[in-house]
PDB file of N, CA and C in Angstrom:
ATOM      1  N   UNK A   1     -74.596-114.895 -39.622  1.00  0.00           N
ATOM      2  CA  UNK A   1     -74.024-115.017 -40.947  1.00  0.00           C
ATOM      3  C   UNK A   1     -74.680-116.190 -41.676  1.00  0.00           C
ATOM      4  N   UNK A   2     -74.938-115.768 -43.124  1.00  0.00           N
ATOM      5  CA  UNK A   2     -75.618-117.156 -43.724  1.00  0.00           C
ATOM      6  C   UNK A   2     -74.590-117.851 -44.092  1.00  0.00           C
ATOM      7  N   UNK A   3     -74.935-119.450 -44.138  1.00  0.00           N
ATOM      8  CA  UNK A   3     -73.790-120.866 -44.228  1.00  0.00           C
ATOM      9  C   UNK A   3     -74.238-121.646 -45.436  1.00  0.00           C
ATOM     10  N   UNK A   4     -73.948-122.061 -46.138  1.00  0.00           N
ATOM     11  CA  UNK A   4     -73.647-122.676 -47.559  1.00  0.00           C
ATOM     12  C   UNK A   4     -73.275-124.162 -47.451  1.00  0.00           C
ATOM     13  N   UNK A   5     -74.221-124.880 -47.758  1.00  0.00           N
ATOM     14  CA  UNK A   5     -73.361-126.496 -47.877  1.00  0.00           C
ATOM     15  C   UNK A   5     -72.878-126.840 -49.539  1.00  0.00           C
ATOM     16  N   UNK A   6     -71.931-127.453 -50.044  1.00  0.00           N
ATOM     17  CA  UNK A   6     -72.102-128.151 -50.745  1.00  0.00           C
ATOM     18  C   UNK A   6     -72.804-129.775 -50.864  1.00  0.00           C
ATOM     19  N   UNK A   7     -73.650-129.955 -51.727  1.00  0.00           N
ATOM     20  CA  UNK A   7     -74.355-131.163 -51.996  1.00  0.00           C
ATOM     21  C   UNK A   7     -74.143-132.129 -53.089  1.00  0.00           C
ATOM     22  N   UNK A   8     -73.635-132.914 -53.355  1.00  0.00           N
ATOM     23  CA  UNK A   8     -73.207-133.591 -54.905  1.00  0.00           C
ATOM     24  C   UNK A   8     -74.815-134.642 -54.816  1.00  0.00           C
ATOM     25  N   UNK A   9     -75.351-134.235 -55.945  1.00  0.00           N
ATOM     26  CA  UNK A   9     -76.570-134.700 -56.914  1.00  0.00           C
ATOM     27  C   UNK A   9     -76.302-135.669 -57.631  1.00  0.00           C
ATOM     28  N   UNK A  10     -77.072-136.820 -57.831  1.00  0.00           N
ATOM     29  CA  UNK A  10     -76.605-137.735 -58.868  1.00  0.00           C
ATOM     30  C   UNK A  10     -77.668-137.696 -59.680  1.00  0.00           C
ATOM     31  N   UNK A  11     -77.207-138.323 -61.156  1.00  0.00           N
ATOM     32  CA  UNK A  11     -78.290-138.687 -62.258  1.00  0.00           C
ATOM     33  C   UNK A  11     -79.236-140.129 -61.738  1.00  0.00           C
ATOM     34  N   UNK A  12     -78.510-140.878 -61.188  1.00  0.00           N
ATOM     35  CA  UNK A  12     -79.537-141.891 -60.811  1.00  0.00           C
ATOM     36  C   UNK A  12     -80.529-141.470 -59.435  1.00  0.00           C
ATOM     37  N   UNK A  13     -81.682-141.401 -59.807  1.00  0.00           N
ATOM     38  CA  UNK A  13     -82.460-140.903 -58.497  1.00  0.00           C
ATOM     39  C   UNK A  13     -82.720-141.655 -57.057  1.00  0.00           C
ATOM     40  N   UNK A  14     -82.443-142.844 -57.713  1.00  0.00           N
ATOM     41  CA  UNK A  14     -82.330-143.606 -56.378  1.00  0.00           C
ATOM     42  C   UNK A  14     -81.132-143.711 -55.534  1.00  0.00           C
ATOM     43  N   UNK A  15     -79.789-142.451 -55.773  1.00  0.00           N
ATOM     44  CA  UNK A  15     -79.246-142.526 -54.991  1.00  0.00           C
ATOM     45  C   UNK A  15     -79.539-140.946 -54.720  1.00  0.00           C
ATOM     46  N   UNK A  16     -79.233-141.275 -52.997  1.00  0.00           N
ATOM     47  CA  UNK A  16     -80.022-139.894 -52.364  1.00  0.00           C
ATOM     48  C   UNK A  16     -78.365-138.673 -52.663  1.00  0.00           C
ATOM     49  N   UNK A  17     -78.731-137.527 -52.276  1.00  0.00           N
ATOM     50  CA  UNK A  17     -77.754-136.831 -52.789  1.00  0.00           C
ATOM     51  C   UNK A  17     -76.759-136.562 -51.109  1.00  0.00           C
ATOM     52  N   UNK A  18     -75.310-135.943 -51.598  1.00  0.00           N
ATOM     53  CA  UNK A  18     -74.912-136.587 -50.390  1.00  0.00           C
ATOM     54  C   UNK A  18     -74.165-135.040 -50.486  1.00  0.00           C
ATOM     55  N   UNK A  19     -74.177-134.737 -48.701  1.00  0.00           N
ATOM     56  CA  UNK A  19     -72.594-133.997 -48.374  1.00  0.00           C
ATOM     57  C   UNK A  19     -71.659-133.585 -48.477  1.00  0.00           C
ATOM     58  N   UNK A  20     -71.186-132.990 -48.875  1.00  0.00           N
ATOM     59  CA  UNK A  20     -70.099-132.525 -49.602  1.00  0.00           C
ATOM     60  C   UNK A  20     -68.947-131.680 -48.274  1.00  0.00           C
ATOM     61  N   UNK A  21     -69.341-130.600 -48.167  1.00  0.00           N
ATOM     62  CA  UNK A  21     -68.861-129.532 -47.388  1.00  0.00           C
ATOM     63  C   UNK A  21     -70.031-129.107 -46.839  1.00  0.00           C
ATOM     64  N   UNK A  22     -69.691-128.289 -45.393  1.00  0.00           N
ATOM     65  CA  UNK A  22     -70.839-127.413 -45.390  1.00  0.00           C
ATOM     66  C   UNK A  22     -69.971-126.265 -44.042  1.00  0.00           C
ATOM     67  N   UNK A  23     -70.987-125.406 -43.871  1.00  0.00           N
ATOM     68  CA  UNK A  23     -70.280-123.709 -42.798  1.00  0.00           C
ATOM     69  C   UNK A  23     -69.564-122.724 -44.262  1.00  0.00           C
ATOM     70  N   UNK A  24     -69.871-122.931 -45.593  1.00  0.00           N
ATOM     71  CA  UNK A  24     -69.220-121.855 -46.099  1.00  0.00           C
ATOM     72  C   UNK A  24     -69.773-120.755 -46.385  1.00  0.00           C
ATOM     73  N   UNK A  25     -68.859-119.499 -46.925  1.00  0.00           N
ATOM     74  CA  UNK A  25     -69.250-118.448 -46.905  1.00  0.00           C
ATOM     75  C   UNK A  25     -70.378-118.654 -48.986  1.00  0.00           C
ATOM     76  N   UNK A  26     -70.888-117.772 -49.203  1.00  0.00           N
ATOM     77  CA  UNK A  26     -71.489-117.745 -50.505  1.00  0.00           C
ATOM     78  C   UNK A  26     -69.928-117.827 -51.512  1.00  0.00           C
ATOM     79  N   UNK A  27     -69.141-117.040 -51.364  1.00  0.00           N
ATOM     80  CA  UNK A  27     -68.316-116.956 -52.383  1.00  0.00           C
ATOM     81  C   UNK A  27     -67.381-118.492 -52.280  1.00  0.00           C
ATOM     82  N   UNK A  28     -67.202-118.603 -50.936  1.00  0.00           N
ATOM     83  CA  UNK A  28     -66.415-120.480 -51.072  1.00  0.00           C
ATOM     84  C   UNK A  28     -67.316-121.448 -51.737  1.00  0.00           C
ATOM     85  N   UNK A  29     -68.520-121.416 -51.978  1.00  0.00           N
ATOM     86  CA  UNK A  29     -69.468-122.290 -51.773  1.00  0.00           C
ATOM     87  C   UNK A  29     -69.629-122.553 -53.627  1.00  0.00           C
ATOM     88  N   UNK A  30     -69.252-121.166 -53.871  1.00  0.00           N
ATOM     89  CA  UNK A  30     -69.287-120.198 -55.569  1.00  0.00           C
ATOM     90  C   UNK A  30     -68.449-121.225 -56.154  1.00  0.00           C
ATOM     91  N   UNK A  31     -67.157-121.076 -55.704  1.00  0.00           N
ATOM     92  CA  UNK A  31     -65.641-120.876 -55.829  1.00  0.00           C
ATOM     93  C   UNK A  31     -65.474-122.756 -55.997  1.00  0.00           C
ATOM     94  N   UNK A  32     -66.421-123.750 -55.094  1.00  0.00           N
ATOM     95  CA  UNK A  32     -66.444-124.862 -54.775  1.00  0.00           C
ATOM     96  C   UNK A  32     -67.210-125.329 -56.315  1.00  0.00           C
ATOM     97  N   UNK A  33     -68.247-124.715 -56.679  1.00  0.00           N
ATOM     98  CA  UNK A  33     -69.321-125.125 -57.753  1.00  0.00           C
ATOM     99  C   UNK A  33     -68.623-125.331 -59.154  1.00  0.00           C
ATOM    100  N   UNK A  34     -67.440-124.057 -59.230  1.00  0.00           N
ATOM    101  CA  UNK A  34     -66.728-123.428 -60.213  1.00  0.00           C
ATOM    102  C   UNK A  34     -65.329-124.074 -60.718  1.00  0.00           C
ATOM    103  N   UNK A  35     -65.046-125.513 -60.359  1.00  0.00           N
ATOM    104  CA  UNK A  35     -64.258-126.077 -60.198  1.00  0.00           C
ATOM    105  C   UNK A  35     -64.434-127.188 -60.897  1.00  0.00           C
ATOM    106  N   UNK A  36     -63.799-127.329 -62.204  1.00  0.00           N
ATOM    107  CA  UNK A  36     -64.000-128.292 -63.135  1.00  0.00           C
ATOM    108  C   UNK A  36     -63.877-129.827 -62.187  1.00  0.00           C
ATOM    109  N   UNK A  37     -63.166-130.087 -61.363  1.00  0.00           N
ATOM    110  CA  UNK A  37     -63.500-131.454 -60.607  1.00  0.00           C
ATOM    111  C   UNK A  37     -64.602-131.674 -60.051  1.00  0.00           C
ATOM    112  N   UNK A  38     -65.583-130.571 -60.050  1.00  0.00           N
ATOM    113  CA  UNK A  38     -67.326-130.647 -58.915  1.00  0.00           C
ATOM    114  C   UNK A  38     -68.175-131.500 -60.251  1.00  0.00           C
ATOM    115  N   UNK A  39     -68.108-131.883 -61.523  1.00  0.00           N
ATOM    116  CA  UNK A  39     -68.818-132.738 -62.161  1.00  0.00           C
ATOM    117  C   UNK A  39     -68.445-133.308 -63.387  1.00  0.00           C
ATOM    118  N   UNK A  40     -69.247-134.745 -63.446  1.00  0.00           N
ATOM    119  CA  UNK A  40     -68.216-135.890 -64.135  1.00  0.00           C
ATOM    120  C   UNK A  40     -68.152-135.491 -65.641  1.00  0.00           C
ATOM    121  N   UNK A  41     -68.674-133.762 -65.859  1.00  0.00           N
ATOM    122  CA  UNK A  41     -68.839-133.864 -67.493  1.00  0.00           C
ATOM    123  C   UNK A  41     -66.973-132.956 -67.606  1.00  0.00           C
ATOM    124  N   UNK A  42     -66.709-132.504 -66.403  1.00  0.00           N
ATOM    125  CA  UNK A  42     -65.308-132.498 -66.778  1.00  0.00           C
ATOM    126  C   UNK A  42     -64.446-132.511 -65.634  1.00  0.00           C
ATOM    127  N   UNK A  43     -64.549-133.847 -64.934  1.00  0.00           N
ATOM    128  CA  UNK A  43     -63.621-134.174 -63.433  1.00  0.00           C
ATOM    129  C   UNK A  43     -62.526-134.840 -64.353  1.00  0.00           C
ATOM    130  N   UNK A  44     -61.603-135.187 -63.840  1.00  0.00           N
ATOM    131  CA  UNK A  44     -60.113-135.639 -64.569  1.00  0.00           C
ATOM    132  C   UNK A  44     -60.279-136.652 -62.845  1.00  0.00           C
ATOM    133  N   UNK A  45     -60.084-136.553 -61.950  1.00  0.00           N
ATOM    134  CA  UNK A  45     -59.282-137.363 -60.871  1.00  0.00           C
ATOM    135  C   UNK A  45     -60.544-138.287 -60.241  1.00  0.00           C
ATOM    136  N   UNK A  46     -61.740-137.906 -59.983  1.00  0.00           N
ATOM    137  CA  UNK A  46     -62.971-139.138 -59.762  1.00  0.00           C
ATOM    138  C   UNK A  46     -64.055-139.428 -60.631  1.00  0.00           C
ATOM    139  N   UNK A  47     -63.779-138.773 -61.643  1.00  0.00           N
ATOM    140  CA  UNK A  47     -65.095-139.223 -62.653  1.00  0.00           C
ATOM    141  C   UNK A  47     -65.434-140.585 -62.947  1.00  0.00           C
ATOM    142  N   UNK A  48     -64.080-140.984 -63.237  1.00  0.00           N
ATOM    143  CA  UNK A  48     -64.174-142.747 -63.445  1.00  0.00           C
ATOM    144  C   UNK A  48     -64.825-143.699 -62.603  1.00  0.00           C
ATOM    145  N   UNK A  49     -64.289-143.338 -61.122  1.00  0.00           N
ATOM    146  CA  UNK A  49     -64.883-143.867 -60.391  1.00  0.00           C
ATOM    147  C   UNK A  49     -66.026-143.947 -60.165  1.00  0.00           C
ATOM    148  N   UNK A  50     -66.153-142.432 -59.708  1.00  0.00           N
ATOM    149  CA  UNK A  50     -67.815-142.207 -59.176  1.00  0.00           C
ATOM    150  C   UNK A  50     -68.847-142.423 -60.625  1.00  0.00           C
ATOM    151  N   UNK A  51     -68.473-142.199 -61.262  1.00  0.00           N
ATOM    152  CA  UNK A  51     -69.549-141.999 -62.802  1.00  0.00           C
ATOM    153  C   UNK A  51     -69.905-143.733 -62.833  1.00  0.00           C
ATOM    154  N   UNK A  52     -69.098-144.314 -62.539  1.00  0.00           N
ATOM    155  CA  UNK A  52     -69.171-146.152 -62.809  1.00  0.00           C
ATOM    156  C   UNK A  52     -70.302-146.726 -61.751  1.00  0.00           C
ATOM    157  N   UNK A  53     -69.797-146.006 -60.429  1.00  0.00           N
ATOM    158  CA  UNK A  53     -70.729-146.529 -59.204  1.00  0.00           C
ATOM    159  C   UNK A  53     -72.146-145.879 -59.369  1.00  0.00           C
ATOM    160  N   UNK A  54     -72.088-144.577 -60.146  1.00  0.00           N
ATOM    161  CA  UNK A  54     -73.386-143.752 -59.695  1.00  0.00           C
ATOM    162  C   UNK A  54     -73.895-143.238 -61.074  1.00  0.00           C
ATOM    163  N   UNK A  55     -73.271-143.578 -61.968  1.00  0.00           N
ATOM    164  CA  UNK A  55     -73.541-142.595 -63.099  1.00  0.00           C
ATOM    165  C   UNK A  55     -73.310-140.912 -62.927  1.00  0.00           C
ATOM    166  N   UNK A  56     -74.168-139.964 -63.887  1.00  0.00           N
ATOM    167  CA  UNK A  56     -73.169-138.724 -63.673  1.00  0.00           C
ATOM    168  C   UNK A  56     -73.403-138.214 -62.650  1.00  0.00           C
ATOM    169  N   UNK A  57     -72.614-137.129 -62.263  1.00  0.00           N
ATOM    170  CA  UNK A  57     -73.340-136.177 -60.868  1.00  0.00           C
ATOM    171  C   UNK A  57     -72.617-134.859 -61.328  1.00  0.00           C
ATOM    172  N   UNK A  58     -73.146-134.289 -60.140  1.00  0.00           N
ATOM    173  CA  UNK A  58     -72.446-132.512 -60.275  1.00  0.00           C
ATOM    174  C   UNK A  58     -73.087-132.169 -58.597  1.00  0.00           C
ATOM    175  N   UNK A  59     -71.968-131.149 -58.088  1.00  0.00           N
ATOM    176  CA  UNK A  59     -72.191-130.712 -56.747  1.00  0.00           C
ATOM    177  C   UNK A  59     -72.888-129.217 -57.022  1.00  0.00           C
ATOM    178  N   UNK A  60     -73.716-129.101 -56.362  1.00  0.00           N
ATOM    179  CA  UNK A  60     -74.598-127.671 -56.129  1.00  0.00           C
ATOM    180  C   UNK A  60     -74.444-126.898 -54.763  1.00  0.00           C
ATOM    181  N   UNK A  61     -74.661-125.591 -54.456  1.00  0.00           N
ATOM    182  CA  UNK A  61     -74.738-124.997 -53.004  1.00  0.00           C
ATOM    183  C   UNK A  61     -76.166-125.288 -52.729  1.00  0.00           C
ATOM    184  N   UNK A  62     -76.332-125.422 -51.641  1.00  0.00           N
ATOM    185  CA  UNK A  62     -77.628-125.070 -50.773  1.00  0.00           C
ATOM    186  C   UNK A  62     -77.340-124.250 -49.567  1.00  0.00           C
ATOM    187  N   UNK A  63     -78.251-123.130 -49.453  1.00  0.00           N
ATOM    188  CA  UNK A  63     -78.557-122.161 -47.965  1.00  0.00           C
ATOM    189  C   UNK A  63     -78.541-123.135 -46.884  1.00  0.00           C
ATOM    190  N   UNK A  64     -77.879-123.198 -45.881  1.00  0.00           N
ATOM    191  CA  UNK A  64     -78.018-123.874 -45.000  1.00  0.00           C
ATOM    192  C   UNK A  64     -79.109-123.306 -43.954  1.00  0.00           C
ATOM    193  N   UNK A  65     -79.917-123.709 -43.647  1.00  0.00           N
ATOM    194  CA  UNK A  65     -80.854-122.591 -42.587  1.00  0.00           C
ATOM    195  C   UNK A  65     -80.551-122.985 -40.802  1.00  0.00           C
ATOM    196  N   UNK A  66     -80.844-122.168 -40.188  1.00  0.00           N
ATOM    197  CA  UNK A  66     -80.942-122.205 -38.353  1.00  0.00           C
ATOM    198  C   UNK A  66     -79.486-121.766 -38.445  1.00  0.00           C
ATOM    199  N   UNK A  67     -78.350-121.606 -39.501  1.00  0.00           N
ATOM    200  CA  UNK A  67     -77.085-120.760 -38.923  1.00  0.00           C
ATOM    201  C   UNK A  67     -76.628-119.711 -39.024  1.00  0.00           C
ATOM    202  N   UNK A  68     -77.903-118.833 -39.094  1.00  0.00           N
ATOM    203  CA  UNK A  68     -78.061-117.349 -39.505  1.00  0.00           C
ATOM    204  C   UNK A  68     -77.493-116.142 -38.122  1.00  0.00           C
TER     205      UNK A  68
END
């Protein structure tokens, strides 16, 4: 079965992009992206935070490979 990580990306490039989730199916992974809290242009509960430490971000899926 193919596995899905989530990854949260930042605008500043010198911070590397980090972990999120990972083992999901495509549609959790969908369902995870699709969620006004996954980026700071419309999070309500960590934008403040994280947007201050890191500037903006947004979480993306990536194919996870070797868990096929």
């Amino acid at each position: 079965m193919t596995t899905y990580k989530i990854v949260r990306y930042y605008q500043d490039r010198t911070k590397s992009p980090r972990l999120i989730k990972s083992g999901l199916t495509l549609a959790e992974a969908r369902a995870h992206c699709a969620n006004p809290e996954t980026t700071t242009r419309t999070c309500q509960s960590l934008a403040s935070q994280e947007h201050q430490r890191h500037g903006s971000w947004f979480d993306g899926y990536r194919k996870e490979y070797g868990h096929e």
